[in-house]
Protein backbone atom coordinates (compact mmCIF):
# COMPACT_ATOMS: atom_id res chain seq x y z
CA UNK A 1 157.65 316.00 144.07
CA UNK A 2 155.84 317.52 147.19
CA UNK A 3 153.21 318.77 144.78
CA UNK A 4 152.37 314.48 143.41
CA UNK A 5 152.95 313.70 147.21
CA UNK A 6 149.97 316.14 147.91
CA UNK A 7 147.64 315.29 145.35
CA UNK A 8 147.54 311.44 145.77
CA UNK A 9 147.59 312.27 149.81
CA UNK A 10 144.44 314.82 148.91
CA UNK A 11 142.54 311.41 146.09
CA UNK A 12 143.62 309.17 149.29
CA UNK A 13 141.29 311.16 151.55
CA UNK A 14 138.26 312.27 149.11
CA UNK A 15 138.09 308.41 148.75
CA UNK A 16 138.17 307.32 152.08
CA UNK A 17 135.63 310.10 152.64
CA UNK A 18 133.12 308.07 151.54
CA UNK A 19 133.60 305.39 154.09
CA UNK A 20 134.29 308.12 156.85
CA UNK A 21 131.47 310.01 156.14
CA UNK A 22 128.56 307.76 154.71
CA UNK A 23 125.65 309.92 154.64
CA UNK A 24 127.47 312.13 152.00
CA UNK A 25 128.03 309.73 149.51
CA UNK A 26 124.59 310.23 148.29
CA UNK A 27 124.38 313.84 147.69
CA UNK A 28 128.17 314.16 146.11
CA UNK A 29 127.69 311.13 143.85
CA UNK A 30 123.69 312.00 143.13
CA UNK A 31 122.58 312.82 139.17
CA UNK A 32 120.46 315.76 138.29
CA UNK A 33 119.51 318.68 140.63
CA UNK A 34 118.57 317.52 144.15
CA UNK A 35 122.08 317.66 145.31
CA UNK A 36 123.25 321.13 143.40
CA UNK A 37 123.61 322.75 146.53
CA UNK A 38 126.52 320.33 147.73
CA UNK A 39 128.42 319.47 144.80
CA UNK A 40 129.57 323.27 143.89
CA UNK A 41 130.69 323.82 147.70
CA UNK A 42 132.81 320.19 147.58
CA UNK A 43 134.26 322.06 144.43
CA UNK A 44 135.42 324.82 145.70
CA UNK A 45 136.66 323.39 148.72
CA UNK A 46 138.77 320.98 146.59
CA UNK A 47 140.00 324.38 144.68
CA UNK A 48 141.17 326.06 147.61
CA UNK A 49 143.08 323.27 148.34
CA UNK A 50 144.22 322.59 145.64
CA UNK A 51 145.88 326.65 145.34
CA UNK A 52 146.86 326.11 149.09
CA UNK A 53 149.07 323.03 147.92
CA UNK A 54 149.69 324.47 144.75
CA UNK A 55 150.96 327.90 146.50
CA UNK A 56 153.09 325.29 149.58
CA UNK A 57 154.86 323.57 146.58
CA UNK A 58 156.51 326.88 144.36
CA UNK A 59 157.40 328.68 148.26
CA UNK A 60 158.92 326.07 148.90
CA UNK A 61 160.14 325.89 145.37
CA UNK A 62 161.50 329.26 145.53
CA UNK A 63 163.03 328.73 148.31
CA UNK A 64 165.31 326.00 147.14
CA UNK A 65 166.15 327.28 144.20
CA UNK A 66 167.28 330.13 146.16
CA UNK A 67 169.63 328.23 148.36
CA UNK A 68 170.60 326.74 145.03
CA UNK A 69 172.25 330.52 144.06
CA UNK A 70 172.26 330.41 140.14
C-alpha cells in the first residue's frame, strides 16, 4: 500500500512540476538532441527515488511482518 501511496504522490509532483517550474517543460518534453543533457539526469533522479521508496516500503515491510512472528 505505502509503495501505490508513493508512486501516485511521486506522478502528482512530476506533473505539477511543470506548472511549478515552467522553464523546464521545454527541455524535458523537447524531441531530438538539444535537450540530451537534461532528460538522462531527470532519469536518474526519478530512479533513485524510485529505489529510495522502493527500499522505505520492504523495511518497513520487514518490519511488520516481523511483529507479525510467523
Amino acid at each position: 500500500m505505502f509503495g501505490c501511496i508513493a508512486f501516485t504522490a511521486g506522478m502528482v509532483r512530476a506533473g505539477a512540476g511543470g506548472y511549478v517550474l515552467p522553464f523546464a517543460e521545454p527541455y524535458l518534453n523537447a524531441q531530438g538532441t538539444q535537450s540530451l543533457p537534461y532528460q538522462p539526469a531527470v532519469l536518474a533522479a526519478g530512479a533513485a527515488g524510485w529505489a529510495l521508496f522502493t527500499l522505505t516500503a520492504y523495511r518497513k515491510s520487514v518490519k511488520t511482518f516481523e511483529a507479525l512472528g510467523l
